[in-house]
N, C-alpha and C. Protein backbone atom coordinates (compact mmCIF):
# COMPACT_ATOMS: atom_id res chain seq x y z
N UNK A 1 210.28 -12.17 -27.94
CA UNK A 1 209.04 -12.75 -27.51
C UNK A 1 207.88 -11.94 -28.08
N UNK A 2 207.31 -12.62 -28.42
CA UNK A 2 205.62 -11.69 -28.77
C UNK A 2 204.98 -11.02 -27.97
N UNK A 3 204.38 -9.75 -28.39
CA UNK A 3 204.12 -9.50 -27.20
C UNK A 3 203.04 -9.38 -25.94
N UNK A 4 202.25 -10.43 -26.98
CA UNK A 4 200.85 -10.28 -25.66
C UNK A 4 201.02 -11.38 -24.81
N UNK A 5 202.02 -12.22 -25.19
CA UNK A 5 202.35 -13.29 -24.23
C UNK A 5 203.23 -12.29 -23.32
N UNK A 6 202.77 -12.54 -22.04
CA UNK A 6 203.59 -12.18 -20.49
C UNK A 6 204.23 -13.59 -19.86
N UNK A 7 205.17 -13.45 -19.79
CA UNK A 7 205.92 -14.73 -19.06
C UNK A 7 204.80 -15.09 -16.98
N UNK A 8 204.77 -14.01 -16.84
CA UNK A 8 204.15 -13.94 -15.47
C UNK A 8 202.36 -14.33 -15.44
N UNK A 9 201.48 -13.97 -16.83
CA UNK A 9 200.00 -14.53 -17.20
C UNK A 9 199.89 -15.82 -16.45
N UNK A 10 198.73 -15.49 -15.39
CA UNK A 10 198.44 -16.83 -15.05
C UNK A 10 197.41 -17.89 -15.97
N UNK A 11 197.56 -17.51 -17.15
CA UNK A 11 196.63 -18.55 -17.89
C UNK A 11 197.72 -19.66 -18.33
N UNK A 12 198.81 -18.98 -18.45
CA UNK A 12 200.13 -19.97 -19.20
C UNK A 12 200.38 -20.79 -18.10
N UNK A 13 200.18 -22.39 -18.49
CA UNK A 13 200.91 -23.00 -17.50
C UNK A 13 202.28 -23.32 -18.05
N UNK A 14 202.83 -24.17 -16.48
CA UNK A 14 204.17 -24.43 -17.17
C UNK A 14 204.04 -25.92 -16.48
N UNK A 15 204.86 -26.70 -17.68
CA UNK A 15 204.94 -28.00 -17.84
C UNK A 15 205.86 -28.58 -17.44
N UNK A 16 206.34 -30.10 -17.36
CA UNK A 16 207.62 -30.58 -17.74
C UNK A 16 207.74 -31.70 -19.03
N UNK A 17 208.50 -31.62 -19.49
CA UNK A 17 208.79 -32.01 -21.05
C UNK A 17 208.15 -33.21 -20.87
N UNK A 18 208.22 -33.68 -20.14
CA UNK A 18 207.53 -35.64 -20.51
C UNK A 18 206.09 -35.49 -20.03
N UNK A 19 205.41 -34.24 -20.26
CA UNK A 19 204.16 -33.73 -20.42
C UNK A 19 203.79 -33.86 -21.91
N UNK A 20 204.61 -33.57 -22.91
CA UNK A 20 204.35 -32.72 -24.35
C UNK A 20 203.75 -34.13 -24.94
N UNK A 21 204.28 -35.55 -24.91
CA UNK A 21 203.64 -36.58 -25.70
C UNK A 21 202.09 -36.72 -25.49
N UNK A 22 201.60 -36.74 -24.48
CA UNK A 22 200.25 -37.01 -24.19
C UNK A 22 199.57 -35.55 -24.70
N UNK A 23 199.89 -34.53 -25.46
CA UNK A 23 199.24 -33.28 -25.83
C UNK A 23 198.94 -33.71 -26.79
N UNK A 24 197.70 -33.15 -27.53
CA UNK A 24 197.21 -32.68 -28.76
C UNK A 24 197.42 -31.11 -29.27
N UNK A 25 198.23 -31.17 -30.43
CA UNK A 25 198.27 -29.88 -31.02
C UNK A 25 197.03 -29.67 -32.12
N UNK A 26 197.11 -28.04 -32.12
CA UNK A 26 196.41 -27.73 -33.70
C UNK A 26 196.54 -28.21 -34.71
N UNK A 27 195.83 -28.21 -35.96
CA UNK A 27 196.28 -28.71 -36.84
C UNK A 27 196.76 -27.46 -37.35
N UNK A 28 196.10 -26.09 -37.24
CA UNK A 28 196.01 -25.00 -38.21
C UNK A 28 197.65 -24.39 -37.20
N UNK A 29 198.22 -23.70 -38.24
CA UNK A 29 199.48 -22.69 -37.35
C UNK A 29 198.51 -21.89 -36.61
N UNK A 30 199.13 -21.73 -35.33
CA UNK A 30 198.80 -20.47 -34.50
C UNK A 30 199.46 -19.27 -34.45
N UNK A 31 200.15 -18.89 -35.55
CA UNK A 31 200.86 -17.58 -36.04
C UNK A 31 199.85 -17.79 -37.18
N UNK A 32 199.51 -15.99 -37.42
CA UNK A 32 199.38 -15.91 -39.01
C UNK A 32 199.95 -15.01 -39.82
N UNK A 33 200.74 -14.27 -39.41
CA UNK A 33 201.66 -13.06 -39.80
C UNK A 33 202.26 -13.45 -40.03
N UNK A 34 202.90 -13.51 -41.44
CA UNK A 34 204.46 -13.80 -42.01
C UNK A 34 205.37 -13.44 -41.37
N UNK A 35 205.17 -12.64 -40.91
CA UNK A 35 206.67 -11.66 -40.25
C UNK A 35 207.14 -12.68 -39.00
N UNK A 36 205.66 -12.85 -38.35
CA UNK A 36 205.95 -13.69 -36.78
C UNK A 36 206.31 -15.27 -37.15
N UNK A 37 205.69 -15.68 -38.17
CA UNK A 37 206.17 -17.08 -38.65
C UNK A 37 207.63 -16.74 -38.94
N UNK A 38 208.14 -16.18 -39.56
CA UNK A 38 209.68 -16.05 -40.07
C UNK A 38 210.53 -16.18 -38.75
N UNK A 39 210.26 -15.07 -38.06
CA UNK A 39 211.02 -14.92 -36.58
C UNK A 39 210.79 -16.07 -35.32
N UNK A 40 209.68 -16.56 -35.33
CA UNK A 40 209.58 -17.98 -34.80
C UNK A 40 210.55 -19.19 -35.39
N UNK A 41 210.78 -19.43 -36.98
CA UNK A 41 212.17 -20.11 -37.06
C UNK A 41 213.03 -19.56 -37.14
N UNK A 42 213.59 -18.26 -36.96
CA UNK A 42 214.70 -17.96 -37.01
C UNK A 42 214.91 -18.45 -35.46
N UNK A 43 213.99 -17.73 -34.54
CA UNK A 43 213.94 -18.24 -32.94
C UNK A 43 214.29 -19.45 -32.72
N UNK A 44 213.70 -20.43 -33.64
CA UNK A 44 213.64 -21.82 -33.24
C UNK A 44 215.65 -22.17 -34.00
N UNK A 45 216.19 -21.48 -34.61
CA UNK A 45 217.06 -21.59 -35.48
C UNK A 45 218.34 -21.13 -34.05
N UNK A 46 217.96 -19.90 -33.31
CA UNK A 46 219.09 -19.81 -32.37
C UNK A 46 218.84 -20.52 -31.05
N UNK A 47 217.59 -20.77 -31.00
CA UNK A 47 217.94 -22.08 -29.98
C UNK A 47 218.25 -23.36 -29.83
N UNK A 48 218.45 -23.85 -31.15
CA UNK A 48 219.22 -24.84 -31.66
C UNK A 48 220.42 -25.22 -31.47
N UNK A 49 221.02 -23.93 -32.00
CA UNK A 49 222.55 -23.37 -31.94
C UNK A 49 222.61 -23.02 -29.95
N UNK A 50 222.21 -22.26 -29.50
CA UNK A 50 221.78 -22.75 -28.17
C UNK A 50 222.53 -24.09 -27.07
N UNK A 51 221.30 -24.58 -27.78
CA UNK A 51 220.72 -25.83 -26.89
C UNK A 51 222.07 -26.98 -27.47
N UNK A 52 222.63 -26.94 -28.83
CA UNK A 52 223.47 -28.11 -29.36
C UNK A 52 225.12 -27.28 -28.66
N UNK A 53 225.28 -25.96 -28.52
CA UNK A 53 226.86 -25.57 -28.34
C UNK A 53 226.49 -25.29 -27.19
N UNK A 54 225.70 -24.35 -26.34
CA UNK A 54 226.14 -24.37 -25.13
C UNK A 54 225.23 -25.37 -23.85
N UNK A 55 224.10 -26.31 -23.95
CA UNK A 55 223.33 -26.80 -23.46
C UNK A 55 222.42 -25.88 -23.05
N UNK A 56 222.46 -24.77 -23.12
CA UNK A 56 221.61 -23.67 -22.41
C UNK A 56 219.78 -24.15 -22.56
N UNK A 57 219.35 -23.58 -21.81
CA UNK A 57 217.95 -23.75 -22.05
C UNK A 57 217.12 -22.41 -22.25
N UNK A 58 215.94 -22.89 -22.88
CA UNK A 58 215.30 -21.55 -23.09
C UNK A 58 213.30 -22.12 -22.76
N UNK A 59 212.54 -21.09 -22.41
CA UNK A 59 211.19 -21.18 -22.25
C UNK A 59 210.60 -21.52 -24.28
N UNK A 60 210.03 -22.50 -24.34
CA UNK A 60 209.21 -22.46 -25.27
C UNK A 60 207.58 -22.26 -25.03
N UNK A 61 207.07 -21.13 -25.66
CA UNK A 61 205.62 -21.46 -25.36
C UNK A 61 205.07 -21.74 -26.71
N UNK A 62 203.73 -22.54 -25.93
CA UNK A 62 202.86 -23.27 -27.44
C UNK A 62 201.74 -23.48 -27.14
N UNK A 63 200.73 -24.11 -27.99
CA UNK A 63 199.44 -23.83 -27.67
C UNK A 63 199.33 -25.17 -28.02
N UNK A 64 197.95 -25.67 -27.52
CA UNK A 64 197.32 -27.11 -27.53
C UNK A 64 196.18 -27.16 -28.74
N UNK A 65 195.63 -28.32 -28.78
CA UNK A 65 194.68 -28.29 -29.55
C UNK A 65 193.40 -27.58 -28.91
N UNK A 66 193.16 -27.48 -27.94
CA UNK A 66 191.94 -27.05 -26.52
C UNK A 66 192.41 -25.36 -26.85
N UNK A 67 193.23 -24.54 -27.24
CA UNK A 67 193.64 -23.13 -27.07
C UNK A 67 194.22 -22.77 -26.46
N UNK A 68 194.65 -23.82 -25.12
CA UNK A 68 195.46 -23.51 -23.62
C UNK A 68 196.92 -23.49 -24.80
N UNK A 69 197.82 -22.30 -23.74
CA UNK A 69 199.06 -22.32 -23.71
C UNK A 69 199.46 -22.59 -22.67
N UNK A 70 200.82 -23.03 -22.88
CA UNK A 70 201.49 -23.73 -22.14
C UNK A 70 203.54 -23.34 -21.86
N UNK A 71 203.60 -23.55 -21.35
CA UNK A 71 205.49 -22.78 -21.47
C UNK A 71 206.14 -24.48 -20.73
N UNK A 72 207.37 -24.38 -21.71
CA UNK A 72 208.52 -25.73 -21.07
C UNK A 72 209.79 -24.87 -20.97
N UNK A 73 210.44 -25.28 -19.99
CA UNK A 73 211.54 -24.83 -20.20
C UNK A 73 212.40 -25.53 -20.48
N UNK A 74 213.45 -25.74 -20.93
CA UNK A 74 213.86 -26.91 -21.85
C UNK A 74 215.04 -26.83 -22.85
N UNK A 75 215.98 -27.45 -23.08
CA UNK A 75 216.61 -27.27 -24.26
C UNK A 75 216.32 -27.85 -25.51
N UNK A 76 216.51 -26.72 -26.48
CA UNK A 76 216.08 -27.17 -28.25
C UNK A 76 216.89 -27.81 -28.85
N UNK A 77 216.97 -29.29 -29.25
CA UNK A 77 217.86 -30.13 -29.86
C UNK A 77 218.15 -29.90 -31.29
N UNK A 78 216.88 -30.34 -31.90
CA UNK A 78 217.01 -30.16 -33.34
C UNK A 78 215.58 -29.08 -33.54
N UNK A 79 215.81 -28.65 -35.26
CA UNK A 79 214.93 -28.27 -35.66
C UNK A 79 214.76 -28.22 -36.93
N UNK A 80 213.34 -29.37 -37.76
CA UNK A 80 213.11 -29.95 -38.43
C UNK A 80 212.18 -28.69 -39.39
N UNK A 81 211.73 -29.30 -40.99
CA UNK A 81 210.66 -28.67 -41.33
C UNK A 81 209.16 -28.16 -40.63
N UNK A 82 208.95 -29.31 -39.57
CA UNK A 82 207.44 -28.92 -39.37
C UNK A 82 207.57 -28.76 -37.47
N UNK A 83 208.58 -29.59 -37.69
CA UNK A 83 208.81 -29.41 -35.71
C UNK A 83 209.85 -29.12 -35.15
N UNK A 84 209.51 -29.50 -33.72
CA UNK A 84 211.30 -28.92 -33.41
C UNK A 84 211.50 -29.96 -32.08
N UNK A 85 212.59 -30.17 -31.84
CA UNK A 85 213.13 -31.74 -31.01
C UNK A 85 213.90 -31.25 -30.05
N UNK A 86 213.26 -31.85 -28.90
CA UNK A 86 213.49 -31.58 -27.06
C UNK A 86 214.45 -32.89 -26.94
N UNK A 87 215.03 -32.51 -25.84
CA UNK A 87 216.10 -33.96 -25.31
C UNK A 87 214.60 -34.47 -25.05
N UNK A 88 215.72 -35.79 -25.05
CA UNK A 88 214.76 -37.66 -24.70
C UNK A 88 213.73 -37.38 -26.37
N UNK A 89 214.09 -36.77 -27.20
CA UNK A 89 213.79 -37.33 -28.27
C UNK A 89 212.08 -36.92 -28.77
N UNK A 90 211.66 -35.77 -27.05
CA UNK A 90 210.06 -35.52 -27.76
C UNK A 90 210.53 -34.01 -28.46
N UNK A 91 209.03 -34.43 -29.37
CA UNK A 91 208.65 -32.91 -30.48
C UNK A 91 207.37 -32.25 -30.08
N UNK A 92 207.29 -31.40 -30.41
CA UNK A 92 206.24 -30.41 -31.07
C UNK A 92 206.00 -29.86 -32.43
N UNK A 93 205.03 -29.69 -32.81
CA UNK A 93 205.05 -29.46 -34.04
C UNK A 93 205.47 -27.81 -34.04
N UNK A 94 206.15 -27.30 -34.90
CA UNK A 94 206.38 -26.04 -34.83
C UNK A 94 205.06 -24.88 -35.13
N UNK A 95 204.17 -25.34 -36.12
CA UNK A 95 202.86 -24.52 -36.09
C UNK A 95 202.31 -24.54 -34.87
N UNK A 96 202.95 -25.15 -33.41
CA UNK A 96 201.79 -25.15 -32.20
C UNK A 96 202.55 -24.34 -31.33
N UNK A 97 204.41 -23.52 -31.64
CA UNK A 97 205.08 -22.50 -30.92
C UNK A 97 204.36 -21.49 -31.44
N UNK A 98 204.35 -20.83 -30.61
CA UNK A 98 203.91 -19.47 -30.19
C UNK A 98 205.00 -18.40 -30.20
N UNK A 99 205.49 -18.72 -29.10
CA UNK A 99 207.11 -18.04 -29.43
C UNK A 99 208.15 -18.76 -28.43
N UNK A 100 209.21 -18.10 -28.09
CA UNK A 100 210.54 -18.43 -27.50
C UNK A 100 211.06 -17.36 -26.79
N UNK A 101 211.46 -17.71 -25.48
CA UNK A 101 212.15 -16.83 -24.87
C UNK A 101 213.21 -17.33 -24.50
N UNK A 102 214.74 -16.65 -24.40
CA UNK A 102 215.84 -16.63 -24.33
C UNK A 102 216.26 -15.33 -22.83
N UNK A 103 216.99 -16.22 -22.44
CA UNK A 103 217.73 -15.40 -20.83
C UNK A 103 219.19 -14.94 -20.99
């Protein structure tokens, strides 16, 4: 997890997934460090593996178009070039994760 995100910050809300369609994301990535972009898909890469072999779930946090973050907890289905795919078939764009936490 990154680390100025605190799982406990009361600015982060937390959602439920059939929240994410009615959001507006950034257009611009909200990483700008190569390093943190890399490790965000690798992140997004083991919760895949995750979410498809063991159903497990994991916290995704992400940011809106407004700057608010937000946390789902949720399992990661797929994960595409630009996004990444929640059961019932919703996305996010991956430039609007922030990061991933795993239990």
């Amino acid at each position: 997890m990154i680390p100025e995100l605190k799982p406990t910050d009361a600015a982060i809300e937390t959602i439920e997934k059939e929240v994410i369609p009615t959001l507006q994301f950034p257009s611009q990535d909200v990483l700008t460090d190569p390093a943190d972009i890399k490790r965000r898909r690798h992140d997004a890469e083991r919760g895949t593996t995750l979410g498809n072999g063991y159903h497990g779930k994991l916290d995704i946090y992400f940011q809106t178009a407004d700057g608010a973050t937000k946390r789902v907890y949720t399992t990661l289905w797929a994960l595409h070039e630009e996004y990444i795919t929640l059961k019932a078939g919703i996305t996010i764009p991956l430039r609007a994760v922030v990061a991933f936490d795993f239990y």
